[in-house]
C-alpha atoms as a PDB file:
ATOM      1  CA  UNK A   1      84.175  77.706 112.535  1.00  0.00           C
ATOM      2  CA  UNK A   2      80.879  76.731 111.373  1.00  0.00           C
ATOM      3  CA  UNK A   3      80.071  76.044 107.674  1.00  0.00           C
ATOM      4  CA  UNK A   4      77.341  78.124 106.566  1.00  0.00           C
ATOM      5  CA  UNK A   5      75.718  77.802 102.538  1.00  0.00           C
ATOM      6  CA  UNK A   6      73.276  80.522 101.091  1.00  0.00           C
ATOM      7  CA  UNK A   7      70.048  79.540  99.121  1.00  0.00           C
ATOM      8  CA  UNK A   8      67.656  82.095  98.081  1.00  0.00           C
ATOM      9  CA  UNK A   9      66.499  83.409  94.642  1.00  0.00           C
ATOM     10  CA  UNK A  10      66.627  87.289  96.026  1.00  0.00           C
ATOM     11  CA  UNK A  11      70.564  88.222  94.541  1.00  0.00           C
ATOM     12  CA  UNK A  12      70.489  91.547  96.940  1.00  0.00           C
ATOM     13  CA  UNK A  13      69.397  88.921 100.035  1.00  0.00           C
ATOM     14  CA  UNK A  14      72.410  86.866  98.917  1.00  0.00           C
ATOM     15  CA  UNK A  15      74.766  89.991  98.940  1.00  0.00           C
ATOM     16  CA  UNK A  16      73.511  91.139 102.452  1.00  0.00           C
ATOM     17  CA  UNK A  17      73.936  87.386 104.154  1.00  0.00           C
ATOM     18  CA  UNK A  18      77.146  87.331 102.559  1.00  0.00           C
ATOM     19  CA  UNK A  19      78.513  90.592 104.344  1.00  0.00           C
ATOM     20  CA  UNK A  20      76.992  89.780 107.474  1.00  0.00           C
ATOM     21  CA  UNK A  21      78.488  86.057 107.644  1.00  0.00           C
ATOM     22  CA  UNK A  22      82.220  87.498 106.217  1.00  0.00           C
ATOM     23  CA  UNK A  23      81.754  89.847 109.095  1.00  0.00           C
ATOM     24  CA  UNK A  24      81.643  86.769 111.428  1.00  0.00           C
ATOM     25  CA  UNK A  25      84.613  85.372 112.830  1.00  0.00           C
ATOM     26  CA  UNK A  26      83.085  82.331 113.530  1.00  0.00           C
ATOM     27  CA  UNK A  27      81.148  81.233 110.265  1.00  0.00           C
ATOM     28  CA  UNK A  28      82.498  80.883 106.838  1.00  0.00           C
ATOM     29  CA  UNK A  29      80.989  80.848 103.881  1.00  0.00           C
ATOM     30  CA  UNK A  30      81.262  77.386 101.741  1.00  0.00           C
ATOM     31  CA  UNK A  31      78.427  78.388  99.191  1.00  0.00           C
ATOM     32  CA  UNK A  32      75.541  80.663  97.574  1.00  0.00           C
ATOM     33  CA  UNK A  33      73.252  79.581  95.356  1.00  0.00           C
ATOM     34  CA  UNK A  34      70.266  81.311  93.463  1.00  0.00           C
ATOM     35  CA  UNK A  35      68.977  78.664  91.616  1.00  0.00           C
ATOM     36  CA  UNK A  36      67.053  75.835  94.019  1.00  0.00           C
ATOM     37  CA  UNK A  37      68.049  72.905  91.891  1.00  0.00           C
ATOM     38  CA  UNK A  38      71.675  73.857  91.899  1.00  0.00           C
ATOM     39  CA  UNK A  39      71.079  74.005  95.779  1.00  0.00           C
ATOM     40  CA  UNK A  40      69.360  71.299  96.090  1.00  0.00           C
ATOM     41  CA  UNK A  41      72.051  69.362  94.526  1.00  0.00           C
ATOM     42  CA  UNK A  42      74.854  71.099  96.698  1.00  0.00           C
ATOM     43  CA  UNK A  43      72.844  70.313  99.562  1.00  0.00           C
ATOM     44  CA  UNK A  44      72.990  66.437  98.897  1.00  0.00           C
ATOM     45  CA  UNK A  45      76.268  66.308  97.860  1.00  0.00           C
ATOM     46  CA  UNK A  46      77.796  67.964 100.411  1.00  0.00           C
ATOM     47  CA  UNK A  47      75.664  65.960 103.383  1.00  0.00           C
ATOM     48  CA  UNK A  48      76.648  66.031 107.008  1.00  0.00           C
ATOM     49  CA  UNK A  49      79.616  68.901 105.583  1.00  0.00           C
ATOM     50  CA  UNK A  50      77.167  72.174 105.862  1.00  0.00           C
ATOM     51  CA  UNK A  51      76.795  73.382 109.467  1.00  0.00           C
ATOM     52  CA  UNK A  52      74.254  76.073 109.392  1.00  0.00           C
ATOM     53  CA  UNK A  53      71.670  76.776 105.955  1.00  0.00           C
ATOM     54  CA  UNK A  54      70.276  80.398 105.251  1.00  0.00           C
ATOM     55  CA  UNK A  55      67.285  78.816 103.407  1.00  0.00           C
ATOM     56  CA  UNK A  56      64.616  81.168 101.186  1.00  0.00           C
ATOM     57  CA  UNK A  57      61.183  79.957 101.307  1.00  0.00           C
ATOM     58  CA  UNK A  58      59.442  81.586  98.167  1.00  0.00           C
ATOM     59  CA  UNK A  59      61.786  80.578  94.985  1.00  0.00           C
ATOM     60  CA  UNK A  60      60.231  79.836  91.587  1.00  0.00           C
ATOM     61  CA  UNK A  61      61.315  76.500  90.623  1.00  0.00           C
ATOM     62  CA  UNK A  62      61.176  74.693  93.973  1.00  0.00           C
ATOM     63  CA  UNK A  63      60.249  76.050  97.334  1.00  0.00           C
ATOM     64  CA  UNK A  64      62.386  75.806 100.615  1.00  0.00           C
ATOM     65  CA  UNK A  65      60.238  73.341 102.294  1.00  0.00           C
ATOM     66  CA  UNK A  66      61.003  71.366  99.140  1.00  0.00           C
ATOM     67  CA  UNK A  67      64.108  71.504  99.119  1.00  0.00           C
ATOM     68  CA  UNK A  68      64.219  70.526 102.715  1.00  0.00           C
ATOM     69  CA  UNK A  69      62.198  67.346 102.034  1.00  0.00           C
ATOM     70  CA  UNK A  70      64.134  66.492  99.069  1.00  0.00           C
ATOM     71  CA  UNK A  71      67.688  67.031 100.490  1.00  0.00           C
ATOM     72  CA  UNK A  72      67.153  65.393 104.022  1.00  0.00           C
ATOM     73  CA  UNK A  73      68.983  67.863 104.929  1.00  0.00           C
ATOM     74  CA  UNK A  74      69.633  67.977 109.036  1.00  0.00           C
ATOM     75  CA  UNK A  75      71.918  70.638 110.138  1.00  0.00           C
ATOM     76  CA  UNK A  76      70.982  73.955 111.527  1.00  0.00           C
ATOM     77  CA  UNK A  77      68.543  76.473 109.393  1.00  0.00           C
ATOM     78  CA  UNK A  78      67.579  79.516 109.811  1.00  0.00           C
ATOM     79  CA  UNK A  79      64.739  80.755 107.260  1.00  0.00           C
ATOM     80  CA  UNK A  80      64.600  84.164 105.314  1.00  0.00           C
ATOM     81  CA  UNK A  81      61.148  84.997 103.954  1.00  0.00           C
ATOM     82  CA  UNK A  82      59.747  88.609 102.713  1.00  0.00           C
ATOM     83  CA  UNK A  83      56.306  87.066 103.466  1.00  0.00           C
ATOM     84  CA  UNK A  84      55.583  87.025 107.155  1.00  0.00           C
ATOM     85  CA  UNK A  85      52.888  84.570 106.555  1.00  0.00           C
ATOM     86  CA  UNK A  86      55.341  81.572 106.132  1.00  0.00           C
ATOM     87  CA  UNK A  87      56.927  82.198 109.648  1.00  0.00           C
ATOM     88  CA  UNK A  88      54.958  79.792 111.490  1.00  0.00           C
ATOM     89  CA  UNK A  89      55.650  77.096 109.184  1.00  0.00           C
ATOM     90  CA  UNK A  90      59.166  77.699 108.865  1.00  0.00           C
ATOM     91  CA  UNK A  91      59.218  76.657 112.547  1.00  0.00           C
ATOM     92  CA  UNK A  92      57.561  73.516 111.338  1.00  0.00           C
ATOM     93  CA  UNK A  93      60.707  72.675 109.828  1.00  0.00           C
ATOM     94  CA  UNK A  94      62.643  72.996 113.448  1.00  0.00           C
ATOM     95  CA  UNK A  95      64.257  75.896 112.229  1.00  0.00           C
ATOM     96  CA  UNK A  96      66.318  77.505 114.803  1.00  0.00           C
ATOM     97  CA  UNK A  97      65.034  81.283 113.640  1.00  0.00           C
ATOM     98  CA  UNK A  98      62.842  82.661 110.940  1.00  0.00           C
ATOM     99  CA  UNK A  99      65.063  86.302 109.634  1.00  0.00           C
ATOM    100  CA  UNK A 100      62.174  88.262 107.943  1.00  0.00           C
ATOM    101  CA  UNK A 101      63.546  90.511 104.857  1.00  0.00           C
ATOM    102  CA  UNK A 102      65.435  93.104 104.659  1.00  0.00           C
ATOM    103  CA  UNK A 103      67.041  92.078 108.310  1.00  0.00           C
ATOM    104  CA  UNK A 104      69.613  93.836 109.860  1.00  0.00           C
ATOM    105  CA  UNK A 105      72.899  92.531 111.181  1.00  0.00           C
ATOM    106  CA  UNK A 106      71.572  92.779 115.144  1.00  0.00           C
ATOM    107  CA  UNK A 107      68.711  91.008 113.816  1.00  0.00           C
ATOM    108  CA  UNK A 108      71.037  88.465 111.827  1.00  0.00           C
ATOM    109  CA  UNK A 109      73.110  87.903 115.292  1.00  0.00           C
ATOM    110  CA  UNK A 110      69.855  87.329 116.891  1.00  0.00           C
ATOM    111  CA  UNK A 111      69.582  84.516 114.646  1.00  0.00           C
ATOM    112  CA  UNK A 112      72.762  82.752 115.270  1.00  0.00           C
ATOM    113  CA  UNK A 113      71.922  83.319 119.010  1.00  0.00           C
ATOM    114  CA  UNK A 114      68.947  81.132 118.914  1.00  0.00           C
ATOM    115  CA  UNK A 115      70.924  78.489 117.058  1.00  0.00           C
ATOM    116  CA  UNK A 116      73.232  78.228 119.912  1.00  0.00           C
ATOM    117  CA  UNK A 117      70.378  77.832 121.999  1.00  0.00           C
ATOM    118  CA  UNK A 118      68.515  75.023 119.910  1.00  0.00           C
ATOM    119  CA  UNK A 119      71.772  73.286 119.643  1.00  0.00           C
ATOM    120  CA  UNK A 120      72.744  73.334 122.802  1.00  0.00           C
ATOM    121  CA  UNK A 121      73.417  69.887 123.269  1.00  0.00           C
ATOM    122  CA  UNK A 122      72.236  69.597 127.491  1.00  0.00           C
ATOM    123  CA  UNK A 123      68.319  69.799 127.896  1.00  0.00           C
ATOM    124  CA  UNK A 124      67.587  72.318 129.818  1.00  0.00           C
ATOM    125  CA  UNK A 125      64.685  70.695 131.276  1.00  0.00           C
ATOM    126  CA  UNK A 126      66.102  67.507 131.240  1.00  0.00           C
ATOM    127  CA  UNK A 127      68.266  66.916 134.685  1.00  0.00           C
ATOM    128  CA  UNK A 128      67.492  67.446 138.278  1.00  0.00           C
ATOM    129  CA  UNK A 129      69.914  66.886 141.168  1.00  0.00           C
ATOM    130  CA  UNK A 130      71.180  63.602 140.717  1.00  0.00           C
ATOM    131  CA  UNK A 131      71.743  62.958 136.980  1.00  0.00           C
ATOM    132  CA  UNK A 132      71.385  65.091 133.206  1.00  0.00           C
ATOM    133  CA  UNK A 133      70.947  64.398 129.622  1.00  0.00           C
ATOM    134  CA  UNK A 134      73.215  65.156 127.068  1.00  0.00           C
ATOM    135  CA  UNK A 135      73.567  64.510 123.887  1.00  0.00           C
ATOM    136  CA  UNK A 136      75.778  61.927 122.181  1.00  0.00           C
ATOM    137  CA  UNK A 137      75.457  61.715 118.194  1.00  0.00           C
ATOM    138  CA  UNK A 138      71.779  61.629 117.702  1.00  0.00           C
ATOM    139  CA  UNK A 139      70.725  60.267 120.984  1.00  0.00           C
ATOM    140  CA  UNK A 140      70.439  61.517 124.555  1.00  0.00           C
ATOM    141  CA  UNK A 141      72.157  59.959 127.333  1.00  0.00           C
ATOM    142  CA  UNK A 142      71.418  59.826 130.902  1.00  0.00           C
ATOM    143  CA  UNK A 143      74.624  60.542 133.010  1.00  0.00           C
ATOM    144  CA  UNK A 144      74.597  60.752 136.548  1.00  0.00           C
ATOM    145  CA  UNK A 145      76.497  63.749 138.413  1.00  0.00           C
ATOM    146  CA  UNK A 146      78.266  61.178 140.335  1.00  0.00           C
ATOM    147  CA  UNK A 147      80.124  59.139 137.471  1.00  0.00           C
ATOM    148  CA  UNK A 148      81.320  62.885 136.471  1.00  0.00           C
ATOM    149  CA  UNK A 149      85.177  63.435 137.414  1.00  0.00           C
ATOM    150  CA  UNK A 150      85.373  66.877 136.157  1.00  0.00           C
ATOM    151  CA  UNK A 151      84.438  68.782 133.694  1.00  0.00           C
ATOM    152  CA  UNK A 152      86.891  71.006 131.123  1.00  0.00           C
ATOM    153  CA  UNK A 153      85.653  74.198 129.381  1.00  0.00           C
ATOM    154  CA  UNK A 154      87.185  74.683 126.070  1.00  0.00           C
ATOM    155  CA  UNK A 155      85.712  77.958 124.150  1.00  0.00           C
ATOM    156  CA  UNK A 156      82.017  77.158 123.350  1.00  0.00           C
ATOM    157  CA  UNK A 157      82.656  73.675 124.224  1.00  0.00           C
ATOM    158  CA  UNK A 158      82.647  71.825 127.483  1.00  0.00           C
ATOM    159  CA  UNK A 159      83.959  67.982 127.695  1.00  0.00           C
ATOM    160  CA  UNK A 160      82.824  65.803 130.406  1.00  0.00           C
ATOM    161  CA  UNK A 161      85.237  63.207 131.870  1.00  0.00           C
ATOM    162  CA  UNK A 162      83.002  60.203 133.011  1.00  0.00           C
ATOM    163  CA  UNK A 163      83.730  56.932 134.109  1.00  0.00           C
ATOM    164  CA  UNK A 164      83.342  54.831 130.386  1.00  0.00           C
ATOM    165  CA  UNK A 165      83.539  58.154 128.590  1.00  0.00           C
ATOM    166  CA  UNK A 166      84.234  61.589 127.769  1.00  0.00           C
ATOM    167  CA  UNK A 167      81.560  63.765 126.132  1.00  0.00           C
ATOM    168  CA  UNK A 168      82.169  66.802 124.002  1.00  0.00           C
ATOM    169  CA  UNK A 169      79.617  69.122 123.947  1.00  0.00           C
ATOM    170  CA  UNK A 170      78.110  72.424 122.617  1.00  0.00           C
ATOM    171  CA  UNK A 171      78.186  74.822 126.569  1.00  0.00           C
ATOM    172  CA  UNK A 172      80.080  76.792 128.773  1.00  0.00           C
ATOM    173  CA  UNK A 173      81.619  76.149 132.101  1.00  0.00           C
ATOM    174  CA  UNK A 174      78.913  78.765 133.527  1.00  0.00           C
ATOM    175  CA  UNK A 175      75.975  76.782 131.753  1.00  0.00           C
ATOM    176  CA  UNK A 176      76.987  73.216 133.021  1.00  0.00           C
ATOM    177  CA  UNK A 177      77.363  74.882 136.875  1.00  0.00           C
ATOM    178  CA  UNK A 178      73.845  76.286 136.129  1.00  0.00           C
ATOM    179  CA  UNK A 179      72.696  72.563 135.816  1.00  0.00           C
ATOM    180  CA  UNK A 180      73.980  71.234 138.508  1.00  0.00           C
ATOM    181  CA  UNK A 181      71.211  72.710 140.400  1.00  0.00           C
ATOM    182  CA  UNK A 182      73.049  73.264 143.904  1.00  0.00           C
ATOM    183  CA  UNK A 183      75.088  70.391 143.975  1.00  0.00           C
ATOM    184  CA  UNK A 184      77.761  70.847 146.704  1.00  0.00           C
ATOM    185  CA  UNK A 185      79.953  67.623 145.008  1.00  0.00           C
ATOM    186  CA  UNK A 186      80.863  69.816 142.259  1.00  0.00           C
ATOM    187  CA  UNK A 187      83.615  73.071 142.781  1.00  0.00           C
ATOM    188  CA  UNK A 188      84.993  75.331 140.011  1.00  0.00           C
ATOM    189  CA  UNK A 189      89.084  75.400 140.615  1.00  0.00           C
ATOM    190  CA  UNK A 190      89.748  77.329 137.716  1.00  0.00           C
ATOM    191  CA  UNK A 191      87.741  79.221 135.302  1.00  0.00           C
ATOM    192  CA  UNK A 192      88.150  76.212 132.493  1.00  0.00           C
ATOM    193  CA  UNK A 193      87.310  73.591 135.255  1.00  0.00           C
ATOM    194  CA  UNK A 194      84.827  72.207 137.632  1.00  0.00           C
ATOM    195  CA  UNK A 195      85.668  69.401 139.955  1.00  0.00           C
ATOM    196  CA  UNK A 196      83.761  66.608 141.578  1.00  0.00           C
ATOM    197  CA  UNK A 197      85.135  66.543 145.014  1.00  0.00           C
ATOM    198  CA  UNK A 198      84.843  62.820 145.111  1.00  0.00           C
ATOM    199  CA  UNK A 199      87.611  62.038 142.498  1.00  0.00           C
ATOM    200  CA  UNK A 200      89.893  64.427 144.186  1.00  0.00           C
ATOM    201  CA  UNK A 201      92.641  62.701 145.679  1.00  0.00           C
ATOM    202  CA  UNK A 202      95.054  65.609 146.597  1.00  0.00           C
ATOM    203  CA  UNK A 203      95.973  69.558 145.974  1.00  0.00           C
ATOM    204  CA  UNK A 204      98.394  71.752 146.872  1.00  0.00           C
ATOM    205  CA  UNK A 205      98.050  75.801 146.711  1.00  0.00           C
ATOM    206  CA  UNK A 206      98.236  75.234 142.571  1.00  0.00           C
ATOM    207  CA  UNK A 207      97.281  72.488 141.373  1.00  0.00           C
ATOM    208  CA  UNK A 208      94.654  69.393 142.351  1.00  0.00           C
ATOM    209  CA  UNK A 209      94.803  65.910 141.233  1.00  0.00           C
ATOM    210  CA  UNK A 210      91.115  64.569 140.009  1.00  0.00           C
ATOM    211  CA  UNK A 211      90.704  61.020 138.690  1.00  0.00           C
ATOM    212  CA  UNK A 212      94.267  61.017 137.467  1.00  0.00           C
ATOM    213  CA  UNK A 213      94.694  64.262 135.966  1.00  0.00           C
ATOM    214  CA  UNK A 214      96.702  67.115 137.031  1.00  0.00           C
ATOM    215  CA  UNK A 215      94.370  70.352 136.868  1.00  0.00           C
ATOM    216  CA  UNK A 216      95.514  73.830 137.888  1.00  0.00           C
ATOM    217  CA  UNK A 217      93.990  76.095 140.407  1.00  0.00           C
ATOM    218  CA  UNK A 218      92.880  79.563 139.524  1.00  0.00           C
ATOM    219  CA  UNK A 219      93.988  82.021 142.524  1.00  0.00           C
ATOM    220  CA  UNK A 220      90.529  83.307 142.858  1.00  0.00           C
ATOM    221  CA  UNK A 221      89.084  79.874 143.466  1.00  0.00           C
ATOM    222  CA  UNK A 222      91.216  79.082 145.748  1.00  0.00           C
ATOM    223  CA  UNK A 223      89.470  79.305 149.095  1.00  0.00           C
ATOM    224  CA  UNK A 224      86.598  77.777 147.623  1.00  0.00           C
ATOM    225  CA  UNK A 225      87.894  74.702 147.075  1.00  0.00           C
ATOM    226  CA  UNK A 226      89.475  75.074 150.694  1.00  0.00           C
ATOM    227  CA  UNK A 227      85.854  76.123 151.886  1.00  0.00           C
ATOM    228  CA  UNK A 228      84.477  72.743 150.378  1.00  0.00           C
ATOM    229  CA  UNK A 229      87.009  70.451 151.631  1.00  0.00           C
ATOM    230  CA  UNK A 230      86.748  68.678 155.871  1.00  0.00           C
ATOM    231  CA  UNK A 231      90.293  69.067 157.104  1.00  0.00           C
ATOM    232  CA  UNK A 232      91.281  67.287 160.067  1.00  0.00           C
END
């Protein structure tokens, strides 16, 4: 469940995010705030804790691009504005989506659509058939397909067992199969898992052994990973 605080000036704006993110099963709501000092403060207090911002840009005492500046501030943001002229700015600040007021609750989802797609942590331009980036903290690594044993879907997570490491990161099972770009090493067994054929050491009709681990095997996948194996 993702954090989410509320800064704007605009008490009926505050009202409406508040609704929409209470109607949201995964977002809670840690704070609201009118005032842009007391925000500002919040903001830096509560550093590295706040997963997602609803940020105002127009506010009397201190604008959002302010606040920004002054709170370092580096989680996700989405910007509300009733003036569309400050749209192209707000992007500027690698906000994930600008919500233009009044916004309705499709238009809100939107939103929180195209922070899953900002966030998510594999570039989408960044792999080709032999290797991908992804990201680990604040930095991206190179990992090739082949030191990948298998990979383990869990919800809007995915974590990717490698030789050194395992990553955790924001994607699906489809997504990372997406990536792979044709790559005949790699078999889905089940729908929370994908294989890589060459750390498979043995399988019966339920479950396969990869890299050490016992993973089950869905019945509809079953003749695929039969399909992808040479028998003798």
């Amino acid at each position: 469940m993702d954090n989410c605080v509320i800064l704007d000036d605009d008490s009926s704006s505050i009202k409406v995010l508040s609704h929409y993110i209470e109607k949201t099963k995964t977002l809670k709501l840690m704070a609201e705030f009118s005032d842009a000092i007391d925000g500002l403060n919040y903001l830096v207090e509560n550093r590295g804790k706040i997963d997602l911002l609803f940020l105002d840009i127009e506010m009397p005492e201190m604008n959002g691009f302010e606040i920004l500046k002054h709170s370092q501030y580096n989680g996700a943001l989405i910007i509300i504005s009733a003036n569309n002229d400050n749209a192209i700015a707000a992007f500027e600040t690698n906000a994930c989506f600008y919500l233009p007021k009044p916004f309705s609750y499709p238009q809100f989802l939107k939103g929180l659509e195209k922070r899953k797609e900002k966030e998510f942590n594999i570039d989408p331009n960044a792999y080709s058939k032999d290797f991908i980036f992804v990201k680990d903290d604040r930095l991206y690594k190179k990992i090739l397909f082949s030191d990948i044993s298998y990979c383990e879907g869990k919800g809007d997570y995915i974590s990717l067992k490698c030789k050194n490491k395992t990553y955790t990161i924001k994607s699906t099972i489809s997504n990372f199969l997406d990536k792979l770009s044709g790559n005949l090493e790699f078999v889905q067994v089940h729908r929370s898992y994908v294989i890589n054929l060459h750390y498979l050491t043995d399988f019966d009709s339920d479950t396969s052994v990869v890299d050490g681990k016992i993973i089950p095997i869905g019945a509809k996948y079953k003749e695929q990973l039969k399909s992808s194996v040479n028998f003798l």
